[in-house]
PDB file of N, CA and C in Angstrom:
ATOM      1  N   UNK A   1      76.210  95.108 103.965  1.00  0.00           N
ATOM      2  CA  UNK A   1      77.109  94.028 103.629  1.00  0.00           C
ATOM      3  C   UNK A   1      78.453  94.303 104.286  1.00  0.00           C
ATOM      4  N   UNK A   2      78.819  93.344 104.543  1.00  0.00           N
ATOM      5  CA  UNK A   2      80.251  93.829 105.350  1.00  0.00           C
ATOM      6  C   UNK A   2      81.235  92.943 105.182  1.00  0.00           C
ATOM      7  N   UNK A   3      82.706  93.112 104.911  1.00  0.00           N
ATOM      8  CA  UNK A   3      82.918  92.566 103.930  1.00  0.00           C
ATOM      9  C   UNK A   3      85.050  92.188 104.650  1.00  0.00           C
ATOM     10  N   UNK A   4      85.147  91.219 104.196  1.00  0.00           N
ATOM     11  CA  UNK A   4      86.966  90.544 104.982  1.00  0.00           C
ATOM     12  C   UNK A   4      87.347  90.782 103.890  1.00  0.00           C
ATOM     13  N   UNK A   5      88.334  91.465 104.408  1.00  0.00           N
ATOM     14  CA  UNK A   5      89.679  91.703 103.351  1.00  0.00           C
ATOM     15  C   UNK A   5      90.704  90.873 103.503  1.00  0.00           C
ATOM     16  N   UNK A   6      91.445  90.277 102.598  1.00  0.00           N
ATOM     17  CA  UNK A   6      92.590  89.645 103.245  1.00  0.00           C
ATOM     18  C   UNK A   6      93.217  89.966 101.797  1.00  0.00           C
ATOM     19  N   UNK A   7      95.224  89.019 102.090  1.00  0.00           N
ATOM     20  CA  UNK A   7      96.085  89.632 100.867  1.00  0.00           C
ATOM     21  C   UNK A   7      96.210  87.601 100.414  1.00  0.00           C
ATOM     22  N   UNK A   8      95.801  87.787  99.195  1.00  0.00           N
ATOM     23  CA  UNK A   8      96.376  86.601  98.565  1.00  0.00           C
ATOM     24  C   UNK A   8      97.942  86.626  97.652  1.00  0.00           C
ATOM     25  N   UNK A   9      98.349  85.984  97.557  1.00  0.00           N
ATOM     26  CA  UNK A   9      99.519  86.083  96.623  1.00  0.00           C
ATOM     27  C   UNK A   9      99.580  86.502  95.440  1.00  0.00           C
ATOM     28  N   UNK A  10      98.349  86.539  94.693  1.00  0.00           N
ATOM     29  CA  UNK A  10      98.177  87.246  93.395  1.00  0.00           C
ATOM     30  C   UNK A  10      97.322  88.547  93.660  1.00  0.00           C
ATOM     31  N   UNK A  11      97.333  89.115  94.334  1.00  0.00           N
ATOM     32  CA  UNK A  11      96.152  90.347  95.127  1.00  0.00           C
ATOM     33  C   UNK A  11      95.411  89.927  95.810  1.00  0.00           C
ATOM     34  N   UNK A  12      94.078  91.147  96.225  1.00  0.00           N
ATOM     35  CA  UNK A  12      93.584  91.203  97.349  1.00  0.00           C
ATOM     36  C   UNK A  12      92.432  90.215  96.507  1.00  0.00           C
ATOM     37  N   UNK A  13      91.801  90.145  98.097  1.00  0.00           N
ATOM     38  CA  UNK A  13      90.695  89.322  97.820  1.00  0.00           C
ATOM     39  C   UNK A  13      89.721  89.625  98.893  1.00  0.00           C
ATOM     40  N   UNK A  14      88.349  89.603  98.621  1.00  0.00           N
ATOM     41  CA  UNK A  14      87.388  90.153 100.276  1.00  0.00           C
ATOM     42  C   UNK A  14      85.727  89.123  99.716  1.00  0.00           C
ATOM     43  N   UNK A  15      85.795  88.390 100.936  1.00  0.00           N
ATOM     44  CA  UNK A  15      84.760  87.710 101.001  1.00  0.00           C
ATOM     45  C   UNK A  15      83.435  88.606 101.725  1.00  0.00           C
ATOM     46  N   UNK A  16      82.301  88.998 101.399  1.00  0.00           N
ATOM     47  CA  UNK A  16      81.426  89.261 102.272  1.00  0.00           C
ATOM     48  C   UNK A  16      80.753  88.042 102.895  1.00  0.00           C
ATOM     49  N   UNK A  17      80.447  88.487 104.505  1.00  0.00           N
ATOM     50  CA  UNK A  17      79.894  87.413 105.262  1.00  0.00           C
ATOM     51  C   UNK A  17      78.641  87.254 104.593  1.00  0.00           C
ATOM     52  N   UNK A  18      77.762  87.588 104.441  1.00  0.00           N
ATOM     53  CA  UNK A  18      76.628  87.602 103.912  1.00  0.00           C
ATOM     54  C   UNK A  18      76.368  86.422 102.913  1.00  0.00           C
ATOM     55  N   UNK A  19      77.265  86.727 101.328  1.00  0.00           N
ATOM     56  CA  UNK A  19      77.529  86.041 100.868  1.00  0.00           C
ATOM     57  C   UNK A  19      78.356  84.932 100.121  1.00  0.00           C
ATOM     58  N   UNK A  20      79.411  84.952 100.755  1.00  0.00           N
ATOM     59  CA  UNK A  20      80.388  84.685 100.724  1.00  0.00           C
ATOM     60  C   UNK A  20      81.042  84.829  98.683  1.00  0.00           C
ATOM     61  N   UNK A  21      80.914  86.163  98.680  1.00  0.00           N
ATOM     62  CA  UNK A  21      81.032  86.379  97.001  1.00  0.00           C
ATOM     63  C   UNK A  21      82.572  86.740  96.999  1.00  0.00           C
ATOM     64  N   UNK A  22      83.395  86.700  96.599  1.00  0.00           N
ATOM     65  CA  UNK A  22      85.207  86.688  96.657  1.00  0.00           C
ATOM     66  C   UNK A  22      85.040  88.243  95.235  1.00  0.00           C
ATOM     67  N   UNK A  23      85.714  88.936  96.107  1.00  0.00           N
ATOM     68  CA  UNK A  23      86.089  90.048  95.138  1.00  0.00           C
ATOM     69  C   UNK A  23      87.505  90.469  94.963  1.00  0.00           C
ATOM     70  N   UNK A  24      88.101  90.352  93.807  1.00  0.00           N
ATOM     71  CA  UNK A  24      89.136  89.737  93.560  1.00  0.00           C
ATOM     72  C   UNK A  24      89.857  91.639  92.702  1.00  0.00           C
ATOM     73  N   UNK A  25      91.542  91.821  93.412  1.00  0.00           N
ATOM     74  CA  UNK A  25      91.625  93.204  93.247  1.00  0.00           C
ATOM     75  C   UNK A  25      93.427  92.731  92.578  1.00  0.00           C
ATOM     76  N   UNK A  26      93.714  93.183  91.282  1.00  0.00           N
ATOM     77  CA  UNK A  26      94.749  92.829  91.089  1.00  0.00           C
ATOM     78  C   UNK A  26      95.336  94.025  90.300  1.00  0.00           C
ATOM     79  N   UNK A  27      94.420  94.891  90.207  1.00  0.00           N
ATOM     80  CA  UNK A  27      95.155  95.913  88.992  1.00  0.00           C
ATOM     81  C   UNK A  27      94.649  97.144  89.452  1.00  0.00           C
ATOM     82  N   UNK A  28      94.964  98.111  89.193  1.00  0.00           N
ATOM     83  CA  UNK A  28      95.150  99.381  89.696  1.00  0.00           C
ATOM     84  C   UNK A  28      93.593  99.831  89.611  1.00  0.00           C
ATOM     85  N   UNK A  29      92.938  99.560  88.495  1.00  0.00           N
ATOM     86  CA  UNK A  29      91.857  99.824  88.005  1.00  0.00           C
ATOM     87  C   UNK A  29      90.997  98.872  88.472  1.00  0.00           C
ATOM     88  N   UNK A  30      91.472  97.385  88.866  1.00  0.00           N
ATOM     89  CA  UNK A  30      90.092  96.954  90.207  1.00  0.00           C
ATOM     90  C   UNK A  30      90.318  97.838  91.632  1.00  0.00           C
ATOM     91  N   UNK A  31      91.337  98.371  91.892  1.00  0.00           N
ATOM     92  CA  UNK A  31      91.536  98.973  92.957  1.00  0.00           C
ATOM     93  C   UNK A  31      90.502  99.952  92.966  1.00  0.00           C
ATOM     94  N   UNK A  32      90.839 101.306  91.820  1.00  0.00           N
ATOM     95  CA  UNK A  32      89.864 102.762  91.984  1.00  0.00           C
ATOM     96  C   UNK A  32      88.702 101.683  91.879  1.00  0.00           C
ATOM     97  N   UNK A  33      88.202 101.057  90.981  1.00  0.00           N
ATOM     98  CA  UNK A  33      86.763 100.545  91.176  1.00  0.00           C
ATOM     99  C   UNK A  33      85.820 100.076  92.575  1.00  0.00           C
ATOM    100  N   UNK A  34      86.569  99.545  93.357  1.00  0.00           N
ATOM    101  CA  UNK A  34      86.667  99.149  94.682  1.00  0.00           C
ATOM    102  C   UNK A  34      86.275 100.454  95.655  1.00  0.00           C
ATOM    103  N   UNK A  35      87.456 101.365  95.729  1.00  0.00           N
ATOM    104  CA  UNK A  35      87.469 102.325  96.248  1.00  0.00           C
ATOM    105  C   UNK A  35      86.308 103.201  96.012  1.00  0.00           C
ATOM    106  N   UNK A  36      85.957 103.057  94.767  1.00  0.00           N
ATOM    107  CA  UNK A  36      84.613 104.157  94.446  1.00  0.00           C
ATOM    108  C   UNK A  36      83.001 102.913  94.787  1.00  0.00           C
ATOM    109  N   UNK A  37      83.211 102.058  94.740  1.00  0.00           N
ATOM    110  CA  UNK A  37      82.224 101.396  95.579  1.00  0.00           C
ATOM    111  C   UNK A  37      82.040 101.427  96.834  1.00  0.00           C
ATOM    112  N   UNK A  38      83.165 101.537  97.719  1.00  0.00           N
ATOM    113  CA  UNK A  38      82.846 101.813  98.868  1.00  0.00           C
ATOM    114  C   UNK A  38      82.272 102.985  99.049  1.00  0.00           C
ATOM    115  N   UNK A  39      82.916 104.069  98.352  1.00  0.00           N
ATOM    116  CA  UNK A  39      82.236 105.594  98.335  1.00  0.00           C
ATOM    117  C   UNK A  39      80.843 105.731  98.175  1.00  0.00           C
ATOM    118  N   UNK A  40      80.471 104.533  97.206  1.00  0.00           N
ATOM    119  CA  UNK A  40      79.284 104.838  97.233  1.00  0.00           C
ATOM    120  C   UNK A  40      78.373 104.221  98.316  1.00  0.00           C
ATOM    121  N   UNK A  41      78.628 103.459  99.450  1.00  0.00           N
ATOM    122  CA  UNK A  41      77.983 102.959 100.246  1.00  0.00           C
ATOM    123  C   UNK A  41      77.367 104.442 101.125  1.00  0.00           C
ATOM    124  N   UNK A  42      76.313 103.607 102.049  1.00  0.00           N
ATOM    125  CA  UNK A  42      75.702 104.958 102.653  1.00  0.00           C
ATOM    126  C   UNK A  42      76.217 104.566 104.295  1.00  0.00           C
ATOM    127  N   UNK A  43      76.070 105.790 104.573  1.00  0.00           N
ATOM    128  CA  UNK A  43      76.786 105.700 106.005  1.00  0.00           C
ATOM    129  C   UNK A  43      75.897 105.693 107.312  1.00  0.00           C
ATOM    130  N   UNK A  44      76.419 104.411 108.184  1.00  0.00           N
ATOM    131  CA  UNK A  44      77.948 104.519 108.311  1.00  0.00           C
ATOM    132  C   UNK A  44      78.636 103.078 107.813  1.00  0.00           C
ATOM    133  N   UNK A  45      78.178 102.220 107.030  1.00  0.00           N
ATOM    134  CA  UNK A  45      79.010 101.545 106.517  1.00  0.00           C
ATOM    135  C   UNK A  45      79.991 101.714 105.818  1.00  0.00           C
ATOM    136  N   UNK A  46      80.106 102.811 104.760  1.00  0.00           N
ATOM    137  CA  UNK A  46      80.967 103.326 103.928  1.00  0.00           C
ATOM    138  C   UNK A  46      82.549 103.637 105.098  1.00  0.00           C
ATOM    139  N   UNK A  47      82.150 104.125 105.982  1.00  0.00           N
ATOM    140  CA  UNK A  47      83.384 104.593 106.707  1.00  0.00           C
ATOM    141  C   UNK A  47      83.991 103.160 107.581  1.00  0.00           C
ATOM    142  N   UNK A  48      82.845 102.550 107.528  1.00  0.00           N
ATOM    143  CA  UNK A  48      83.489 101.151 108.355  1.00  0.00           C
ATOM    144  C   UNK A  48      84.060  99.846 107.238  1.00  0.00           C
ATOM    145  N   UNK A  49      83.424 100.440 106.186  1.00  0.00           N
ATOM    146  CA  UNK A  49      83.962  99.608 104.991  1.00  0.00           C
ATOM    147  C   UNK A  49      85.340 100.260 104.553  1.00  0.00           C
ATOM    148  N   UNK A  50      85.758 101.235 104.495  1.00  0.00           N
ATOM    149  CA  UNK A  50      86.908 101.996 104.401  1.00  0.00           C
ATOM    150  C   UNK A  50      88.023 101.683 105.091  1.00  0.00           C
ATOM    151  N   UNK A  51      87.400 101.821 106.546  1.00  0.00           N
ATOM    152  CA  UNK A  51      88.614 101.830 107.484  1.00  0.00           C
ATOM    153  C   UNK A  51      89.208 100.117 107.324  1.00  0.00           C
ATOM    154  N   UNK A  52      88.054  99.073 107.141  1.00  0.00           N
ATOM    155  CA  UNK A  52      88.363  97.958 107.175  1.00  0.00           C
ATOM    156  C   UNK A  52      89.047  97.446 105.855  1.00  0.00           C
ATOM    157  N   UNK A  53      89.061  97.827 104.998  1.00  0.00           N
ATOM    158  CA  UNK A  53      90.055  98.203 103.840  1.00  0.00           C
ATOM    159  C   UNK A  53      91.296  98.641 103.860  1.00  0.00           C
ATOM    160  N   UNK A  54      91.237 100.103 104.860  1.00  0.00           N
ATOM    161  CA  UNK A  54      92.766 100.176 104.944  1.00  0.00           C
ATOM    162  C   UNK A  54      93.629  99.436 106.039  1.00  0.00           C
ATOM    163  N   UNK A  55      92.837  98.982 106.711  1.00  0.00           N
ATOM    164  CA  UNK A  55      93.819  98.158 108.063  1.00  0.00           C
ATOM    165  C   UNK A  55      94.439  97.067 107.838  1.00  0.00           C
ATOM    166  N   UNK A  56      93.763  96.238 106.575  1.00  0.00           N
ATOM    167  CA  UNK A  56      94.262  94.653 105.684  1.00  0.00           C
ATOM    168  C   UNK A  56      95.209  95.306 104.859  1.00  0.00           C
ATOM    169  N   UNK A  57      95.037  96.506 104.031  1.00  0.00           N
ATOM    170  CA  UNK A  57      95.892  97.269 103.380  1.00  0.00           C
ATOM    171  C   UNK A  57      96.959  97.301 103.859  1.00  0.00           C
ATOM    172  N   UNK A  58      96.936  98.294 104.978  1.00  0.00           N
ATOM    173  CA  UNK A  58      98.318  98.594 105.581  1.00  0.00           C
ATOM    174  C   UNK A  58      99.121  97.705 106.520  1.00  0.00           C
ATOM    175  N   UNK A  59      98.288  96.633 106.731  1.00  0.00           N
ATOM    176  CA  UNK A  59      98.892  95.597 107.570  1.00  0.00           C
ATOM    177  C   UNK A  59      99.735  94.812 106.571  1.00  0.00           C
ATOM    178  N   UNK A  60      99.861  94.682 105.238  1.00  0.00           N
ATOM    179  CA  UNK A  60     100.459  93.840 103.845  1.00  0.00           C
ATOM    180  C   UNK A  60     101.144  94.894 103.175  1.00  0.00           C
ATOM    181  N   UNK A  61     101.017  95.800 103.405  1.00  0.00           N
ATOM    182  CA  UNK A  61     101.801  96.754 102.447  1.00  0.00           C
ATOM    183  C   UNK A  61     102.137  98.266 102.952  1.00  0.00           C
ATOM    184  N   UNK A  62     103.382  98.287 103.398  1.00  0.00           N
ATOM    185  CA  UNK A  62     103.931  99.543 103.624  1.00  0.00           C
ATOM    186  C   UNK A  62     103.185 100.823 102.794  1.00  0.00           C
ATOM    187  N   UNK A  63     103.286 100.554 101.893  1.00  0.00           N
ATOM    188  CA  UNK A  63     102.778 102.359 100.970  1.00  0.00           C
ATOM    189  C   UNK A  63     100.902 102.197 100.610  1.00  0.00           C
ATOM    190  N   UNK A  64     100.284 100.957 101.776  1.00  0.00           N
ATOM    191  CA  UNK A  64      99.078 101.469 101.440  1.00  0.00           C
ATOM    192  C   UNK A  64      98.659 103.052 101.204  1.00  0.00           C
ATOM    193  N   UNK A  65      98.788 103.801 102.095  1.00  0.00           N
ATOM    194  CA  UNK A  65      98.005 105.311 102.191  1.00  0.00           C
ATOM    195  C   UNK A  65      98.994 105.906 101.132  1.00  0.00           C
ATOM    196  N   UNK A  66      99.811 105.567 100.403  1.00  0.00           N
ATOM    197  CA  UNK A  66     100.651 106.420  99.101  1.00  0.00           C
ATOM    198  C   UNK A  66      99.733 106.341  97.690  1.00  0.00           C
ATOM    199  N   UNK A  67      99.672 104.419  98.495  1.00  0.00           N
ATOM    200  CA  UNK A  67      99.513 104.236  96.797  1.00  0.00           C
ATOM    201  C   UNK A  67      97.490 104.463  96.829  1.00  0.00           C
ATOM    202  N   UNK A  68      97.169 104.554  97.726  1.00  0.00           N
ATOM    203  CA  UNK A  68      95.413 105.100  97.684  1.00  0.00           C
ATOM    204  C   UNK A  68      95.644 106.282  97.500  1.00  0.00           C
ATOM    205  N   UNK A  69      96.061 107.277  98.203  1.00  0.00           N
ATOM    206  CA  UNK A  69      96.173 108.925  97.655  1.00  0.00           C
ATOM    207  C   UNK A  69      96.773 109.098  96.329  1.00  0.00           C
ATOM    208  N   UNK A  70      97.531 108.710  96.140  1.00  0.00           N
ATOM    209  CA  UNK A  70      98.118 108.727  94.636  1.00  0.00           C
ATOM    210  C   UNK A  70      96.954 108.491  93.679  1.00  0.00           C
ATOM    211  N   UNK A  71      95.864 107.258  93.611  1.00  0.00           N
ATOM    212  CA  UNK A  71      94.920 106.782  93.184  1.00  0.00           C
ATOM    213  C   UNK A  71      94.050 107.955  93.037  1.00  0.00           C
ATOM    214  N   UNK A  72      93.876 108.678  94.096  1.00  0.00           N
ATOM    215  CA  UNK A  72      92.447 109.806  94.430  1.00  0.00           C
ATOM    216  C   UNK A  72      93.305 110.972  93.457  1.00  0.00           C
ATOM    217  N   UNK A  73      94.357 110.694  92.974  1.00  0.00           N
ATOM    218  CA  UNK A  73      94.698 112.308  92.203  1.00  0.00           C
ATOM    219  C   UNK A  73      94.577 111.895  90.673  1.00  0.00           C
ATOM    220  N   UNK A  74      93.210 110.620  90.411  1.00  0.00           N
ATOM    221  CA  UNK A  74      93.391 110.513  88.979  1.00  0.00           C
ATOM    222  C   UNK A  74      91.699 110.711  88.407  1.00  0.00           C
ATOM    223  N   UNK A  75      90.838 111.405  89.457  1.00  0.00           N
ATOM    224  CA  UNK A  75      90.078 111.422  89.774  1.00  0.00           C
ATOM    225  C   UNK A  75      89.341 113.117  89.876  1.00  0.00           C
ATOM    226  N   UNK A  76      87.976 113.559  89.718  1.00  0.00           N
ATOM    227  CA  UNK A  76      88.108 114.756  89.633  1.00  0.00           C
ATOM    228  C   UNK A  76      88.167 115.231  90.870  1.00  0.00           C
ATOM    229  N   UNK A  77      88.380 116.845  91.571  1.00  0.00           N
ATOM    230  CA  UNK A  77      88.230 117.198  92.763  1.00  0.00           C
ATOM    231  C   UNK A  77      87.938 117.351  94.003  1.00  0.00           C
ATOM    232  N   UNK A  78      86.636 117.065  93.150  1.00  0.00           N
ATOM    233  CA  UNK A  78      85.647 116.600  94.647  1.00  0.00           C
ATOM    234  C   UNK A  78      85.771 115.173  95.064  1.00  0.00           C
ATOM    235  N   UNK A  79      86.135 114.662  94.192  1.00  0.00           N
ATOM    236  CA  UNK A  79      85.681 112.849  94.484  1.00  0.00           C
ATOM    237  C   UNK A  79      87.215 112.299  95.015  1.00  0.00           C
ATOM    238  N   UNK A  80      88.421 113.497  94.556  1.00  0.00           N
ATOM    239  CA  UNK A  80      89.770 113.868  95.385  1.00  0.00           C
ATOM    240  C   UNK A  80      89.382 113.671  96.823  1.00  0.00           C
ATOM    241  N   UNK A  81      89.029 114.538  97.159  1.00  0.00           N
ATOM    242  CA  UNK A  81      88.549 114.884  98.468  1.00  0.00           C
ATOM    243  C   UNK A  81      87.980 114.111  99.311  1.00  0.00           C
ATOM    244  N   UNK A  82      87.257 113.769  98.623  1.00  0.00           N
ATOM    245  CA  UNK A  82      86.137 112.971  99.114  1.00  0.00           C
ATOM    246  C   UNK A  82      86.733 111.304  99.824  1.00  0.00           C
ATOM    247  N   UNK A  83      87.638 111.213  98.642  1.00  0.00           N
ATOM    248  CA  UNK A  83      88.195 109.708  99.332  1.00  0.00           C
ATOM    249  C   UNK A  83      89.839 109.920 100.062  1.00  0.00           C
ATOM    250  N   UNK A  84      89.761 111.002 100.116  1.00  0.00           N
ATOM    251  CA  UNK A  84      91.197 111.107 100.281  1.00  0.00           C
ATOM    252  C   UNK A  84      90.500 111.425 102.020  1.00  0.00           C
ATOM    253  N   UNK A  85      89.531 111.996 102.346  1.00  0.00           N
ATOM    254  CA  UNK A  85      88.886 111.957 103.974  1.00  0.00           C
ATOM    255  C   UNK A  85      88.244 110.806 104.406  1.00  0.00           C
ATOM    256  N   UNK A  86      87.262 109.730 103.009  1.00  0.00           N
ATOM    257  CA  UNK A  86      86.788 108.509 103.630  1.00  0.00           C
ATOM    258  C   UNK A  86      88.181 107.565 103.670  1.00  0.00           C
ATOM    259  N   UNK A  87      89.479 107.543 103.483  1.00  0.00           N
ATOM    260  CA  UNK A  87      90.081 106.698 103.577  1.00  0.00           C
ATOM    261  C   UNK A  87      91.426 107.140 104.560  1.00  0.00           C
ATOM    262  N   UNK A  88      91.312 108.509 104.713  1.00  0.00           N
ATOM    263  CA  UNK A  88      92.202 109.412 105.911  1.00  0.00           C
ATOM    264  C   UNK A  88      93.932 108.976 105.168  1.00  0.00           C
ATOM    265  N   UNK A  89      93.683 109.337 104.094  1.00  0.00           N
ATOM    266  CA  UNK A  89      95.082 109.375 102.926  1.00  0.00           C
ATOM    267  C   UNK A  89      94.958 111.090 102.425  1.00  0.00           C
ATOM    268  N   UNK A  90      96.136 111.359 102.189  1.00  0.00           N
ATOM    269  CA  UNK A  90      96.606 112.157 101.312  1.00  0.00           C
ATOM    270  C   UNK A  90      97.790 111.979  99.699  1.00  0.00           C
ATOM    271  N   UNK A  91      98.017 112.759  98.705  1.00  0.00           N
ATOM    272  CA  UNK A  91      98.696 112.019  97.522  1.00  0.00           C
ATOM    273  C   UNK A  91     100.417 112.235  97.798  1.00  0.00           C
ATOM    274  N   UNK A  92     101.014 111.248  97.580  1.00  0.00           N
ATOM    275  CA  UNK A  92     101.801 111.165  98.216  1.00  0.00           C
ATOM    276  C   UNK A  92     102.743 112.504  97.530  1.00  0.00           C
ATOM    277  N   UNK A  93     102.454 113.410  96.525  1.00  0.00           N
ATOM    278  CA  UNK A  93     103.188 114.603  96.240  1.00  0.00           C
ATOM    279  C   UNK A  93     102.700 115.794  96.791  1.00  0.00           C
ATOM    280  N   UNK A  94     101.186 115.970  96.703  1.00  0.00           N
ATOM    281  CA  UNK A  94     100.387 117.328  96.379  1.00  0.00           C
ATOM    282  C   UNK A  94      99.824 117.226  97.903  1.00  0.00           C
ATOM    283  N   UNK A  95      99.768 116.199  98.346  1.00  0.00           N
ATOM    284  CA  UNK A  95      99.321 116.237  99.558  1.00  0.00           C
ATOM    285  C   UNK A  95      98.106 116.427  99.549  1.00  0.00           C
ATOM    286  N   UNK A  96      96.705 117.019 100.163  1.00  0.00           N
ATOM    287  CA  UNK A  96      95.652 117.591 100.291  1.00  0.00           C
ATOM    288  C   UNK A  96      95.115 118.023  99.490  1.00  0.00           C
ATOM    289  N   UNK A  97      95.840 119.381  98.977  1.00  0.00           N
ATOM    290  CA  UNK A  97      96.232 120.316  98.207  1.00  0.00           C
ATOM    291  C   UNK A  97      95.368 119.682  96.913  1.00  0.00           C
ATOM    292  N   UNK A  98      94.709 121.088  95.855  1.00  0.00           N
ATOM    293  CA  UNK A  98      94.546 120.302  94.723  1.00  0.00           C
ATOM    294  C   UNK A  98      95.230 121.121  93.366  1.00  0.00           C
ATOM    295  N   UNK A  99      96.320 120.685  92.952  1.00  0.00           N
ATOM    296  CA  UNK A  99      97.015 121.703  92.247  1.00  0.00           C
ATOM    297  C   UNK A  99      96.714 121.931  90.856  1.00  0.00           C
ATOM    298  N   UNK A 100      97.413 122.980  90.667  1.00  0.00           N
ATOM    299  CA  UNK A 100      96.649 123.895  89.234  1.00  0.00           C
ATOM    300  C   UNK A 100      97.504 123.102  88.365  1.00  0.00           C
ATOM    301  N   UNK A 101      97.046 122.900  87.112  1.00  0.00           N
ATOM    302  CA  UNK A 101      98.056 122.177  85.847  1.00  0.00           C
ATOM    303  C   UNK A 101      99.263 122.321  85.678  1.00  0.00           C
ATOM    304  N   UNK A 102     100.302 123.381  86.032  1.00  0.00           N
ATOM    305  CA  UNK A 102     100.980 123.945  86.182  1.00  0.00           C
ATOM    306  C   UNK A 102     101.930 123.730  87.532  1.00  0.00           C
ATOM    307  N   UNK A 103     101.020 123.645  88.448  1.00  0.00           N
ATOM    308  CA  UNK A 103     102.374 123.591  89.904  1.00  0.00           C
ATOM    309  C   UNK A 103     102.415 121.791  89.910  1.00  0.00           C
ATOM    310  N   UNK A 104     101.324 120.648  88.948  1.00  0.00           N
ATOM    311  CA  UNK A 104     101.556 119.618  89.114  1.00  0.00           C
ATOM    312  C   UNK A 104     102.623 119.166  88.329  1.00  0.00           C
ATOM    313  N   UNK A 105     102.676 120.008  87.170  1.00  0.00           N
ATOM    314  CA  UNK A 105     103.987 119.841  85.948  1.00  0.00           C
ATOM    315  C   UNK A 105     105.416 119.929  86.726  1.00  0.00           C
ATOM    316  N   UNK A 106     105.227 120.893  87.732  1.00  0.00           N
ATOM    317  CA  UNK A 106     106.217 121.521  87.825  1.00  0.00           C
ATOM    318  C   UNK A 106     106.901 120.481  89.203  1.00  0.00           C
ATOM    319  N   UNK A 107     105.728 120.278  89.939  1.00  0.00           N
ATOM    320  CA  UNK A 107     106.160 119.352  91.075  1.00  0.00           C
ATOM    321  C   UNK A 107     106.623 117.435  90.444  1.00  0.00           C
ATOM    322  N   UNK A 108     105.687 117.221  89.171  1.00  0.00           N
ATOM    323  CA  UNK A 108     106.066 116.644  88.680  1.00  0.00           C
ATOM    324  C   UNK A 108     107.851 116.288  87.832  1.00  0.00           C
ATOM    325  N   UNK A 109     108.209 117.356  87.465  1.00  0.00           N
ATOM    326  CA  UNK A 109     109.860 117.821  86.904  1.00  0.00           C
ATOM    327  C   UNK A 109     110.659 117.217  87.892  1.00  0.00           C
ATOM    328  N   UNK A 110     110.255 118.142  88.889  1.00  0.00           N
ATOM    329  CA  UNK A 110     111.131 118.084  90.536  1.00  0.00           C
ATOM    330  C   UNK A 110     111.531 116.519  91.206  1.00  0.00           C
ATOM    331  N   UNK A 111     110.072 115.352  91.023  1.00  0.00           N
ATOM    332  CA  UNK A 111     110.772 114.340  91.214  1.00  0.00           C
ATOM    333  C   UNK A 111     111.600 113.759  90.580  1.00  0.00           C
TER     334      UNK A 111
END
């Protein structure tokens, strides 16, 4: 399935050609949902569904790759990782990095 992203005025919205089904992204939590659907695609659509995600992304919104890495640090480690390479983001504090309870408190203070 392959799928148009575009930005509506109340959020995103992505028609697949296939079927023309409108998937409609307005809250932080249709976002991770989104994001972990693509993850789950098998490849290589997943990476072409990704990239085509972030290019409508970042073409409408300056802090796409902030506000997706930021997203991947609410998430456990691996699945950190995991989308933070299918979507070529990092979090916009910790970076890569996956920090101990402690250096996130602490980096947390600091902002």
């Amino acid at each position: 399935m392959s799928i148009v992203w575009e930005w509506r005025w109340n959020g995103w919205m992505a028609t697949t050609k296939e079927e023309s089904e409108m998937i409609e992204i307005t809250t932080l939590g249709e976002m991770m949902d989104e994001m972990c659907r693509i993850d789950a695609l098998p490849e290589p659509e997943r990476k072409q569904e990704a990239m085509a995600f972030m290019t409508a992304y970042r073409a409408e919104n300056q802090y796409a790759d902030a506000n997706i890495g930021y997203l991947t640090g609410y998430t456990d480690t691996q699945r950190m990782a995991r989308l933070q390479e299918l979507f070529e983001v990092s979090h916009p504090i910790f970076g890569s990095a996956i920090p101990t309870p402690q250096e996130a408190f602490e980096k947390g203070m600091a902002s």
